[in-house]
PDB file of N, CA and C in Angstrom:
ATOM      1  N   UNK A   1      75.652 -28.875 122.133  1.00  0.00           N
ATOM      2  CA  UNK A   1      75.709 -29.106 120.716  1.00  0.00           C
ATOM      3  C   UNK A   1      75.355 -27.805 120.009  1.00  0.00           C
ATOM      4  N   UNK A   2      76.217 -27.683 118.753  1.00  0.00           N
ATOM      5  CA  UNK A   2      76.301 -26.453 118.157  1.00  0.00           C
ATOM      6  C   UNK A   2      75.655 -27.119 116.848  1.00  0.00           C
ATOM      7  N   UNK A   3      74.706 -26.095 115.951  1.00  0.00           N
ATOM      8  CA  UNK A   3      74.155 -26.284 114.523  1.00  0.00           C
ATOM      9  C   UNK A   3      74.896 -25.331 113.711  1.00  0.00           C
ATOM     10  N   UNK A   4      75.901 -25.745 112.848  1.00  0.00           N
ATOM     11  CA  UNK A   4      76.575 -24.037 112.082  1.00  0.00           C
ATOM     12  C   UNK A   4      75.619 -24.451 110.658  1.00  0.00           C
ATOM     13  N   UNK A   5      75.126 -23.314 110.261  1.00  0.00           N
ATOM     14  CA  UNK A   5      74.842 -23.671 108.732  1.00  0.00           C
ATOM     15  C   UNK A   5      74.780 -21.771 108.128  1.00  0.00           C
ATOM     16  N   UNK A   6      75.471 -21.730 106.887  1.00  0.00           N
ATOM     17  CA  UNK A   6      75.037 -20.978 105.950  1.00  0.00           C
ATOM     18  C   UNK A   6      74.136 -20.662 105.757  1.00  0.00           C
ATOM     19  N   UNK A   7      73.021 -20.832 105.732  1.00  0.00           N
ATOM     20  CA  UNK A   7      72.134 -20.425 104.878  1.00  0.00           C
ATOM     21  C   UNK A   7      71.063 -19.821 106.561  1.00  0.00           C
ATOM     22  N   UNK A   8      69.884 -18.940 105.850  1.00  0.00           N
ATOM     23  CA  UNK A   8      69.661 -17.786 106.866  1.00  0.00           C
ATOM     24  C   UNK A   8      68.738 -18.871 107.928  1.00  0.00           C
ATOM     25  N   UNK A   9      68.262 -19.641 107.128  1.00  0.00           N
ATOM     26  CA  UNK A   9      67.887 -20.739 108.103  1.00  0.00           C
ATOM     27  C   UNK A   9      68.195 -21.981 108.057  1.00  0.00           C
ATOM     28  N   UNK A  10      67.741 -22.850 109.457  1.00  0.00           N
ATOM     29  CA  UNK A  10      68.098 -24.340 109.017  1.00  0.00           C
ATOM     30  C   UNK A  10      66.429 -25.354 108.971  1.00  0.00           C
ATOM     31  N   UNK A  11      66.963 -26.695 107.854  1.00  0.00           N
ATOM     32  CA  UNK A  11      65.794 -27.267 107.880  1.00  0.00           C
ATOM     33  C   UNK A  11      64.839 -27.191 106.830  1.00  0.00           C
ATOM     34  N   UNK A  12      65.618 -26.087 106.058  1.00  0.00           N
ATOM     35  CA  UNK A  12      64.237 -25.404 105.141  1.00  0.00           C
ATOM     36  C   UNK A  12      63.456 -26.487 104.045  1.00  0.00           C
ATOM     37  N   UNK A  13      64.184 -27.464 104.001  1.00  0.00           N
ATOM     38  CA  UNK A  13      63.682 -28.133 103.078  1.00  0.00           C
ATOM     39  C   UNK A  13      62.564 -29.767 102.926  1.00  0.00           C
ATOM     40  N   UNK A  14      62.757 -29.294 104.680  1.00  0.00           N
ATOM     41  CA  UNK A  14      61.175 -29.955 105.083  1.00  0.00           C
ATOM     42  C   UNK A  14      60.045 -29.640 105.118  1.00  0.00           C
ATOM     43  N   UNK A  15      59.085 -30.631 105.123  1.00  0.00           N
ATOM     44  CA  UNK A  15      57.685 -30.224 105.200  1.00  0.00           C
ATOM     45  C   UNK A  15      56.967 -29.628 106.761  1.00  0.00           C
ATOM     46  N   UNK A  16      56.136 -28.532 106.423  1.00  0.00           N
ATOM     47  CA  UNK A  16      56.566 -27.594 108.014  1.00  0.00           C
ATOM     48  C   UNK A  16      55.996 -28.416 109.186  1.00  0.00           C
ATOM     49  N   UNK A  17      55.257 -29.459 108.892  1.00  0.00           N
ATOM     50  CA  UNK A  17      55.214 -29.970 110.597  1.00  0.00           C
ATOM     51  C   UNK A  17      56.101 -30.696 111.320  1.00  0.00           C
ATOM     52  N   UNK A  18      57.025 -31.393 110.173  1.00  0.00           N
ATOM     53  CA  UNK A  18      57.999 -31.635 110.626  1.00  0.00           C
ATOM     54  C   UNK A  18      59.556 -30.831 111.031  1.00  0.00           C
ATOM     55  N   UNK A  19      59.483 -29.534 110.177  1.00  0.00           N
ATOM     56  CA  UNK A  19      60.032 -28.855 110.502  1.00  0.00           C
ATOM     57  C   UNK A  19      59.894 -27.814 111.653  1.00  0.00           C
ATOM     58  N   UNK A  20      58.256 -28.025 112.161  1.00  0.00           N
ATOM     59  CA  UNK A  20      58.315 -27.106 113.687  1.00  0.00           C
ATOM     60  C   UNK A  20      58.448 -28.353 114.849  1.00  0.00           C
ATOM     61  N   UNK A  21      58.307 -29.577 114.182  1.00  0.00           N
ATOM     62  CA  UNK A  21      58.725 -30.681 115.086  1.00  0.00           C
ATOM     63  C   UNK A  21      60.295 -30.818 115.415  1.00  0.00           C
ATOM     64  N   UNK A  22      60.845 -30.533 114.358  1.00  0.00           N
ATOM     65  CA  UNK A  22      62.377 -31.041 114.843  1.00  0.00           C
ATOM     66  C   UNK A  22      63.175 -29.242 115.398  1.00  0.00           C
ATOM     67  N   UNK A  23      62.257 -28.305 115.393  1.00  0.00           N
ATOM     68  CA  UNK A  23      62.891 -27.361 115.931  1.00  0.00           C
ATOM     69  C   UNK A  23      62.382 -27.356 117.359  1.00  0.00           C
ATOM     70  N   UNK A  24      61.320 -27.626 117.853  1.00  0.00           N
ATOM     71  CA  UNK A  24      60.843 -27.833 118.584  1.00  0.00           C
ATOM     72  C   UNK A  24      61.754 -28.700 119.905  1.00  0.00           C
ATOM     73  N   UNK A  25      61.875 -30.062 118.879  1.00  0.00           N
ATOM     74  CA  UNK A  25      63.302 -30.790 119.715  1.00  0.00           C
ATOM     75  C   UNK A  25      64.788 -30.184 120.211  1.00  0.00           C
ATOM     76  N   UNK A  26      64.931 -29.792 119.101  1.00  0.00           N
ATOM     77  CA  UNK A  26      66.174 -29.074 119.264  1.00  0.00           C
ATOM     78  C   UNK A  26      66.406 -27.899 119.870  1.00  0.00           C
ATOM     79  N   UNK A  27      65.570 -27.027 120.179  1.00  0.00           N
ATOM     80  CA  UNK A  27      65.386 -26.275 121.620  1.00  0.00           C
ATOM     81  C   UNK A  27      65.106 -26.505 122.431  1.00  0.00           C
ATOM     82  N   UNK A  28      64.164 -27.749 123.147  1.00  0.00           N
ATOM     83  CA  UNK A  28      64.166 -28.847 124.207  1.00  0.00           C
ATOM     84  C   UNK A  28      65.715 -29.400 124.359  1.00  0.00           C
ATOM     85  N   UNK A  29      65.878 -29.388 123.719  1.00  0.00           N
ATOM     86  CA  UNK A  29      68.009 -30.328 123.728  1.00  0.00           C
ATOM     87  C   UNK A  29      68.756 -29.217 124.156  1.00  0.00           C
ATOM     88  N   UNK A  30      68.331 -28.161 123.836  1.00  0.00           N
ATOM     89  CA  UNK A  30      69.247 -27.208 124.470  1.00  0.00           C
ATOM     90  C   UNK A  30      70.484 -26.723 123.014  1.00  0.00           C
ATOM     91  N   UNK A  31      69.860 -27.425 121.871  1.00  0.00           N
ATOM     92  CA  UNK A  31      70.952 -26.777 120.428  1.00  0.00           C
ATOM     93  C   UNK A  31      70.884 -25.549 120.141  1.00  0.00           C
ATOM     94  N   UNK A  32      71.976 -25.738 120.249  1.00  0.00           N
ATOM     95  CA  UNK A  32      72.128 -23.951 120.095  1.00  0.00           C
ATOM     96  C   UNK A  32      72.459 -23.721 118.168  1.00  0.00           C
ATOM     97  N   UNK A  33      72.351 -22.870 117.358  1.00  0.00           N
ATOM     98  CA  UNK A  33      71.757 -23.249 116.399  1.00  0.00           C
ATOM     99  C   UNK A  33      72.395 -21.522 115.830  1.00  0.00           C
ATOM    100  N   UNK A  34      73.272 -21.805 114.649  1.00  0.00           N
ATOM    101  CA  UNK A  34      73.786 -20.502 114.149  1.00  0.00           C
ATOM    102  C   UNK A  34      73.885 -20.585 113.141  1.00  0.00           C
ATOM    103  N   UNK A  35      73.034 -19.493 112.285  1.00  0.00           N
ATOM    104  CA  UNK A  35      72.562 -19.089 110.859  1.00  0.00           C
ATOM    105  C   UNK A  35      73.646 -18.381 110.140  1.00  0.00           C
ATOM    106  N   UNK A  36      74.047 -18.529 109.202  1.00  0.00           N
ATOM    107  CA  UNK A  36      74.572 -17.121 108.505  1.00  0.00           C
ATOM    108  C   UNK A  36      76.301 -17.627 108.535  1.00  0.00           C
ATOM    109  N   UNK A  37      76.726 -18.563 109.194  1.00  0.00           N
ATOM    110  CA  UNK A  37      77.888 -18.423 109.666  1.00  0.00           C
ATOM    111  C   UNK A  37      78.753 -19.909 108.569  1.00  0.00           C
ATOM    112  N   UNK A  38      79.672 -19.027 107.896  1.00  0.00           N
ATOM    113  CA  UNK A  38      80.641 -20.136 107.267  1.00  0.00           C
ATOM    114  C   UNK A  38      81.727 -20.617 107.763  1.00  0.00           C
ATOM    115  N   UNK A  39      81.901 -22.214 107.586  1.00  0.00           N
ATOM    116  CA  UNK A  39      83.234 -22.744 108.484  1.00  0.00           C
ATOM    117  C   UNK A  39      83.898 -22.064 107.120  1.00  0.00           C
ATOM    118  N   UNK A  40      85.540 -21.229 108.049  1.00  0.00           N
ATOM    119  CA  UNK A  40      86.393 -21.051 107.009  1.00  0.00           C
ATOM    120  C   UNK A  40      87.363 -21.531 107.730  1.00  0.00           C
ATOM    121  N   UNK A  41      87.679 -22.548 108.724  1.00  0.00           N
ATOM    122  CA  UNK A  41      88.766 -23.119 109.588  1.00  0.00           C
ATOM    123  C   UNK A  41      88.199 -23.673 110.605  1.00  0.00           C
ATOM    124  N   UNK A  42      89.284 -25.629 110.952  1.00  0.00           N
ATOM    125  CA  UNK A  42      89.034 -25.926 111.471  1.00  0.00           C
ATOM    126  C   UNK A  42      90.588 -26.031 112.330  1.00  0.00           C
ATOM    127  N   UNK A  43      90.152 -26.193 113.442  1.00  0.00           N
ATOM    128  CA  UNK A  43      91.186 -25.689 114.770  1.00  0.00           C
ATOM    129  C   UNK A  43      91.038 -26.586 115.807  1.00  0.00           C
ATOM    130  N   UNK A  44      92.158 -27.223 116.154  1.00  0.00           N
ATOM    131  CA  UNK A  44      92.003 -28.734 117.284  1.00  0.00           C
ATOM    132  C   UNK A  44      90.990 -28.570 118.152  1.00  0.00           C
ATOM    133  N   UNK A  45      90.731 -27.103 118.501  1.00  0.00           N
ATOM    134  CA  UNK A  45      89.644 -26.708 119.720  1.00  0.00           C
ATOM    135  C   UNK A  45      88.276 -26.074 119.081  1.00  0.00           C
ATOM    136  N   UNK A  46      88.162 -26.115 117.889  1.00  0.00           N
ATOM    137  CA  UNK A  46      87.020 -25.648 117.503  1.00  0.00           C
ATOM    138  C   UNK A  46      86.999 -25.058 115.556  1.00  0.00           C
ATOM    139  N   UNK A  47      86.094 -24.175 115.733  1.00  0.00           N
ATOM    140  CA  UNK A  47      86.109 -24.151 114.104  1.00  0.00           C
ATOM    141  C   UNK A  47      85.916 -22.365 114.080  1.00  0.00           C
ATOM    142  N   UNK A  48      86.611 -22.067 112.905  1.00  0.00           N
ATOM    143  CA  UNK A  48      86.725 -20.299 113.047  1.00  0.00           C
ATOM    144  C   UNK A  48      85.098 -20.020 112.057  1.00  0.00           C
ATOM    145  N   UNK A  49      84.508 -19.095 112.069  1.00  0.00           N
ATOM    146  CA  UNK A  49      83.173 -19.167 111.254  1.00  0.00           C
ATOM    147  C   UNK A  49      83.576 -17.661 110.155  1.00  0.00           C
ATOM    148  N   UNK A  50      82.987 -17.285 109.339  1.00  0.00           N
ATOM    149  CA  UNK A  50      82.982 -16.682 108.938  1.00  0.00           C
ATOM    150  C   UNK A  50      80.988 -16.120 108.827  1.00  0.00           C
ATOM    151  N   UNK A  51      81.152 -14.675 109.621  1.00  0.00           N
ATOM    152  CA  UNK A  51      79.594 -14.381 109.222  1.00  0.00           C
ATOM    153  C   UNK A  51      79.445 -12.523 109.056  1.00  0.00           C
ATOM    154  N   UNK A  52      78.230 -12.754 108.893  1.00  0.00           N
ATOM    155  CA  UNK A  52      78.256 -10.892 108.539  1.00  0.00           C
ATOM    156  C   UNK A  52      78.627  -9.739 108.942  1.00  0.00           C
ATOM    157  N   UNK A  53      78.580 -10.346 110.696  1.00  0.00           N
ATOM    158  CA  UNK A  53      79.400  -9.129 111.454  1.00  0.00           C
ATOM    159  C   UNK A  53      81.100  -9.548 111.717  1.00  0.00           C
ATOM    160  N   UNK A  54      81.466 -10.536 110.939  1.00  0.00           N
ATOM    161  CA  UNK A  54      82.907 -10.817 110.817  1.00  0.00           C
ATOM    162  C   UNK A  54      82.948 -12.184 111.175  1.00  0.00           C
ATOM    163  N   UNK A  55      84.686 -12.378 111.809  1.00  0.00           N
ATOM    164  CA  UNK A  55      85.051 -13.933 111.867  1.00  0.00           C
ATOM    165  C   UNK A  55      84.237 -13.909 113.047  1.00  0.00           C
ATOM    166  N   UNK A  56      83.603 -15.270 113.833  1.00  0.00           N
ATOM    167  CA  UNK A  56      83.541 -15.982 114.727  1.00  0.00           C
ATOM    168  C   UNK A  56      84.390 -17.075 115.345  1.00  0.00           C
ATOM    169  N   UNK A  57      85.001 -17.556 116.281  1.00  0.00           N
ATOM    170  CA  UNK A  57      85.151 -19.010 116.894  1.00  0.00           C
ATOM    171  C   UNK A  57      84.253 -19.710 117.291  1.00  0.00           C
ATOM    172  N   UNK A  58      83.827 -20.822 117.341  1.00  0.00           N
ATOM    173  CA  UNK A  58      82.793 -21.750 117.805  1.00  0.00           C
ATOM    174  C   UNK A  58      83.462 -23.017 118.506  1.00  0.00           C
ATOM    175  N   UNK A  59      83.804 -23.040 119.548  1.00  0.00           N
ATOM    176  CA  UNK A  59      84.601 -24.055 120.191  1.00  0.00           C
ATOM    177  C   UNK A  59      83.872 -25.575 120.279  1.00  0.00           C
ATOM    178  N   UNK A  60      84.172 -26.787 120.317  1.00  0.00           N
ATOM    179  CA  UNK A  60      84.187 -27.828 119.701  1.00  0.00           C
ATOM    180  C   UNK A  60      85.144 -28.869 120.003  1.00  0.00           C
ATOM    181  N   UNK A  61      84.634 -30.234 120.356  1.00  0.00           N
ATOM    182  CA  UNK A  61      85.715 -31.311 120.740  1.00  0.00           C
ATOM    183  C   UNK A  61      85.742 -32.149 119.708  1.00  0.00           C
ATOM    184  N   UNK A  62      84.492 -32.036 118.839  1.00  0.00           N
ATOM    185  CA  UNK A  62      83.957 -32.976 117.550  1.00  0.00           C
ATOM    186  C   UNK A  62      82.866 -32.457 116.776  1.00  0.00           C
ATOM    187  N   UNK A  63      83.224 -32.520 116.076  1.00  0.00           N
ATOM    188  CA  UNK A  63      82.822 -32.207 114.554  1.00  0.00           C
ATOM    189  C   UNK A  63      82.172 -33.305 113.583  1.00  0.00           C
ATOM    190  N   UNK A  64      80.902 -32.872 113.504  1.00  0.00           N
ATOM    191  CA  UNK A  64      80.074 -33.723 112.337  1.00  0.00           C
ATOM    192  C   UNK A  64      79.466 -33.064 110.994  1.00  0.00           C
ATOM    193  N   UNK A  65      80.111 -33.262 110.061  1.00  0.00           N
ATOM    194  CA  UNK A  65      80.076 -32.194 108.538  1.00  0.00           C
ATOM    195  C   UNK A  65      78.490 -33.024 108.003  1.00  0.00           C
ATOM    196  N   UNK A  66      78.065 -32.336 107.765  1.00  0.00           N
ATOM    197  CA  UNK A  66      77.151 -32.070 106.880  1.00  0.00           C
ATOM    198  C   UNK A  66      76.563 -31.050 105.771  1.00  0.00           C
ATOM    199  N   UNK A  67      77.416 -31.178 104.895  1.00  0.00           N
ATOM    200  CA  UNK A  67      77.484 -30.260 103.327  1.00  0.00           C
ATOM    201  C   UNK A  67      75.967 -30.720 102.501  1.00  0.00           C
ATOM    202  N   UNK A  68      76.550 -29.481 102.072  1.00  0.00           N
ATOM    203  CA  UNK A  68      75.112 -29.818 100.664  1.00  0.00           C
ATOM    204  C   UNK A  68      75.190 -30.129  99.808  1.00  0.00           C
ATOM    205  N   UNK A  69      74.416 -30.496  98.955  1.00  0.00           N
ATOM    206  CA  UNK A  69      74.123 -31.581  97.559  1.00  0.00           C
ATOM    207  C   UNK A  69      74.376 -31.066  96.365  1.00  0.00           C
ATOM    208  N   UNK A  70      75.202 -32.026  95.634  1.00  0.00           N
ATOM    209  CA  UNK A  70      75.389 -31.259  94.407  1.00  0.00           C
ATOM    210  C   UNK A  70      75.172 -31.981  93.312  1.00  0.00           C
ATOM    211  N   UNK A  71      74.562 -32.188  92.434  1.00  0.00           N
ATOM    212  CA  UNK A  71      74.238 -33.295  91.255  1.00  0.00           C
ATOM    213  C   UNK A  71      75.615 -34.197  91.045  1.00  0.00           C
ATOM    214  N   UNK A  72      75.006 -35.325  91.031  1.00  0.00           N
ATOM    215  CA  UNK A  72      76.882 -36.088  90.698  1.00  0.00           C
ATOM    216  C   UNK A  72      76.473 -36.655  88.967  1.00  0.00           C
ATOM    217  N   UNK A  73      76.709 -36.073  87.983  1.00  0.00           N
ATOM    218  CA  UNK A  73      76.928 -36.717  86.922  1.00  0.00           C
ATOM    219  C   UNK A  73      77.612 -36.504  85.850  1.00  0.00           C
ATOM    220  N   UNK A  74      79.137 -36.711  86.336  1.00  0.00           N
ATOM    221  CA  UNK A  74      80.266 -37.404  85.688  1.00  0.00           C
ATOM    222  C   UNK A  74      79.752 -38.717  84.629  1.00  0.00           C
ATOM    223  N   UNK A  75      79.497 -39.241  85.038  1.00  0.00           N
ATOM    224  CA  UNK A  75      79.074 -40.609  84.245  1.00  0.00           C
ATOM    225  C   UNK A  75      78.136 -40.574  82.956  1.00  0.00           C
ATOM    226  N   UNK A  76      77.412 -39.650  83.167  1.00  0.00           N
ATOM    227  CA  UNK A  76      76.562 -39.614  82.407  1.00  0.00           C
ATOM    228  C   UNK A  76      76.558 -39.268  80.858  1.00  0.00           C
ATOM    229  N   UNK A  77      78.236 -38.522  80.859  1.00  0.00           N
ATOM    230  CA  UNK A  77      78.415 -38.553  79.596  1.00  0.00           C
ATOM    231  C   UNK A  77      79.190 -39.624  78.938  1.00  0.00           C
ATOM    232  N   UNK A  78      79.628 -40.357  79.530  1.00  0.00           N
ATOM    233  CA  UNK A  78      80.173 -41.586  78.898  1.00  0.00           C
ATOM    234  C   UNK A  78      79.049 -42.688  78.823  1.00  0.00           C
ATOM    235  N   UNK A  79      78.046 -42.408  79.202  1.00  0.00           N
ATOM    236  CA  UNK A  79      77.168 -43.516  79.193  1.00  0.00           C
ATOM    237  C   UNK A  79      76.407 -42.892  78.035  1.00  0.00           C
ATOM    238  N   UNK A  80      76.239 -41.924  77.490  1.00  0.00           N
ATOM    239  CA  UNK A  80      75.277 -41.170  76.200  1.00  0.00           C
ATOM    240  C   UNK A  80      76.091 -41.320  75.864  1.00  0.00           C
ATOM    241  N   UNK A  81      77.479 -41.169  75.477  1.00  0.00           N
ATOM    242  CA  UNK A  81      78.383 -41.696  74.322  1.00  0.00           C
ATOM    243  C   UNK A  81      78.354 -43.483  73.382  1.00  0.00           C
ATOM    244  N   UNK A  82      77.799 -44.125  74.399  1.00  0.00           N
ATOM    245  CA  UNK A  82      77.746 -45.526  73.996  1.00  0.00           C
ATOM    246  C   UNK A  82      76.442 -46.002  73.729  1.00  0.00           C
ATOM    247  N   UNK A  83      74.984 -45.635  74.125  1.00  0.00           N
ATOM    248  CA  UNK A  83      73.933 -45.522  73.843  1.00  0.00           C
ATOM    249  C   UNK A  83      73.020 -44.401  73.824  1.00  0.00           C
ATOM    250  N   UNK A  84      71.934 -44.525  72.814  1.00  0.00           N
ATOM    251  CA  UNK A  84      71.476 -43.488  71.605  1.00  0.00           C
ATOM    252  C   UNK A  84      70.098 -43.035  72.785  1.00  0.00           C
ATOM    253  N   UNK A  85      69.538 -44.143  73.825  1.00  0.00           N
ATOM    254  CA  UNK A  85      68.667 -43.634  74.660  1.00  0.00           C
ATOM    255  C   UNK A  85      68.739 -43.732  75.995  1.00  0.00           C
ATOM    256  N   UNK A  86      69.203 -42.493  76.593  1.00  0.00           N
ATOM    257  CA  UNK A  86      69.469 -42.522  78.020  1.00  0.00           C
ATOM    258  C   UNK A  86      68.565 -41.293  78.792  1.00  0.00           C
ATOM    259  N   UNK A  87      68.572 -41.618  79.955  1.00  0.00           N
ATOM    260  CA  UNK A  87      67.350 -40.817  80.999  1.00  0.00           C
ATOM    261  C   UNK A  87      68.468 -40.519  82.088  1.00  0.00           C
ATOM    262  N   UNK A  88      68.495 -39.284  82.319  1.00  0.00           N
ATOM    263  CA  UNK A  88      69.157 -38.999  83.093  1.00  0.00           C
ATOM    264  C   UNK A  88      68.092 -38.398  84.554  1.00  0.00           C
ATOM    265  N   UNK A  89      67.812 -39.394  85.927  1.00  0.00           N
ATOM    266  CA  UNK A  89      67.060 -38.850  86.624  1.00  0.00           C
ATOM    267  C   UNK A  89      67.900 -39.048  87.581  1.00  0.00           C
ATOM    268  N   UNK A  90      67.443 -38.623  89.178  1.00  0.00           N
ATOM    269  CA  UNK A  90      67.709 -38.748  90.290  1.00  0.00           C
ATOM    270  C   UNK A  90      68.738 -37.410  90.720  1.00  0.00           C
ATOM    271  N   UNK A  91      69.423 -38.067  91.888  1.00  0.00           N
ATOM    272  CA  UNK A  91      70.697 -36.810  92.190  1.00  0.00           C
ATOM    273  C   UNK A  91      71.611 -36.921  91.046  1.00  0.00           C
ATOM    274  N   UNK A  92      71.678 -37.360  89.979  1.00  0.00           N
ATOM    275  CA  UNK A  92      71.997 -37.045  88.534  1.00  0.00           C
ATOM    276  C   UNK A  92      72.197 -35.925  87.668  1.00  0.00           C
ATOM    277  N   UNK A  93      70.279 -35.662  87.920  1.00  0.00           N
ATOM    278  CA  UNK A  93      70.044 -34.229  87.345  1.00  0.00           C
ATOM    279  C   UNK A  93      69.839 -33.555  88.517  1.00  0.00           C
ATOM    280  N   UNK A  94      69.678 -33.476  89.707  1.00  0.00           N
ATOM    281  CA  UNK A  94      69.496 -32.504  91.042  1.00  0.00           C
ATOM    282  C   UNK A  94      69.100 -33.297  92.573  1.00  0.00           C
ATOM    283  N   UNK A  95      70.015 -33.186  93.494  1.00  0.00           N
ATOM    284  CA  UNK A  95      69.672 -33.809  94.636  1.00  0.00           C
ATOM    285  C   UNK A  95      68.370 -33.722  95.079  1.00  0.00           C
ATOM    286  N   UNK A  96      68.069 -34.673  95.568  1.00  0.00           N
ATOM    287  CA  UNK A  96      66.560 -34.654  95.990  1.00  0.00           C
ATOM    288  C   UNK A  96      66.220 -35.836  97.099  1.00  0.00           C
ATOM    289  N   UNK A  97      64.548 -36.203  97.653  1.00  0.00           N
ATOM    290  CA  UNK A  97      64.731 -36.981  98.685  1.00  0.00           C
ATOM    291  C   UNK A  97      64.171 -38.909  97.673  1.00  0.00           C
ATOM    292  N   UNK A  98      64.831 -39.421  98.424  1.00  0.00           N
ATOM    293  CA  UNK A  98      63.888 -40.525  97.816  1.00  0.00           C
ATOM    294  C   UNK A  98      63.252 -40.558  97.253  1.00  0.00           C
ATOM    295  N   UNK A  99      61.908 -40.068  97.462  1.00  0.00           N
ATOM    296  CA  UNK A  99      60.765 -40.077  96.917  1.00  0.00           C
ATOM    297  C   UNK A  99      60.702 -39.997  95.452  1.00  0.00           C
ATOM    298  N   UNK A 100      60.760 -38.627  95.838  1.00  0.00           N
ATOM    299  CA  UNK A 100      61.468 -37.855  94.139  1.00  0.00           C
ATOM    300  C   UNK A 100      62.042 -38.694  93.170  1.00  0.00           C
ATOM    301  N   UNK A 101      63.411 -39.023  93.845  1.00  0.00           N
ATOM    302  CA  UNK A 101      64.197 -39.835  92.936  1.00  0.00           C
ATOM    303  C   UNK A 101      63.314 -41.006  92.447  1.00  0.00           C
ATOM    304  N   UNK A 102      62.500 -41.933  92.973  1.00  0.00           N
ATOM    305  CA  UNK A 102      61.895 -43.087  92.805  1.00  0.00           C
ATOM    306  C   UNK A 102      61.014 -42.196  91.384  1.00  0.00           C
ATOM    307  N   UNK A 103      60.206 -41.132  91.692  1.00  0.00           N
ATOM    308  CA  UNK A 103      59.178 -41.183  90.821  1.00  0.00           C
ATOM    309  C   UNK A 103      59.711 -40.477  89.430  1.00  0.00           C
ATOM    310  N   UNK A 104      60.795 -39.703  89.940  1.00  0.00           N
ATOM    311  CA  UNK A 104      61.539 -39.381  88.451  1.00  0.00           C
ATOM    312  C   UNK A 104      62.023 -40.720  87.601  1.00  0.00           C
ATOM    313  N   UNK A 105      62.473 -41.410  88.430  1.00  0.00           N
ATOM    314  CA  UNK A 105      62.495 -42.937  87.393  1.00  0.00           C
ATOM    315  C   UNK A 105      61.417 -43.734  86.986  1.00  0.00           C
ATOM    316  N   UNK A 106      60.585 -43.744  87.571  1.00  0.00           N
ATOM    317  CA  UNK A 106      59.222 -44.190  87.411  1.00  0.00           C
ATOM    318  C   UNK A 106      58.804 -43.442  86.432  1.00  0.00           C
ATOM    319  N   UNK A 107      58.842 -41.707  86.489  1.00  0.00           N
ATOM    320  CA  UNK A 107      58.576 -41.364  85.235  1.00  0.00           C
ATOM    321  C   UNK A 107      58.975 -41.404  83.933  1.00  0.00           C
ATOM    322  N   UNK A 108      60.677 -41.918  83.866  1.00  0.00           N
ATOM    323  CA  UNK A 108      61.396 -41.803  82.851  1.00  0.00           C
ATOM    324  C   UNK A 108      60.657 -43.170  82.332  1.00  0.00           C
ATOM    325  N   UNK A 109      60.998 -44.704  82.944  1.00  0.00           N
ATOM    326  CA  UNK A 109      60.442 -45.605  82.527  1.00  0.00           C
ATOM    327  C   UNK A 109      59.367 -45.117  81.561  1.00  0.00           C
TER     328      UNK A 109
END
């Protein structure tokens, strides 16, 4: 199993014991794990990468995407068009984990 991600590391957005926990696993598993590298093609046998010292191939029988978060709120202006008091929280105004989301509504309430 291959990890491709963009960004210079992976995981970053856990809390660190769990984040030296699940790296921890994943070098026990044997994941092999590549920073820096953008899918710019996917290819019946694998996926072409794009990274700093140029293209890569990363060969592959299956593929599991996992992209990043982007606020979804489309809606939100048709819903302030029809009423005068609206709260815009959650992955609305910025992806986030549960938690978050719960207490940003909790706070809007």
């Amino acid at each position: 199993m291959t990890i491709v991600e963009m960004l210079p590391e992976v995981a970053v957005g856990l809390n660190l014991p769990s984040r030296i926990g699940l790296m921890k696993r994943l070098a026990l598993a044997g994941v092999k794990i590549l920073t820096r590298h953008k899918i710019v093609e996917f290819r019946p046998n694998g996926l072409l990468t794009e990274t700093p010292d140029g293209q890569k191939f990363v060969p592959a029988d299956t593929v599991v995407l996992a992209f990043g978060m982007r606020p979804v709120n489309e809606l939100a202006a048709d819903v302030k068009a029809r009423w005068d008091e609206v709260y815009e929280v959650g992955d609305c105004v910025t992806p986030a984990k549960v938690g978050e989301a719960v207490r940003a509504g909790f706070n809007a309430g």
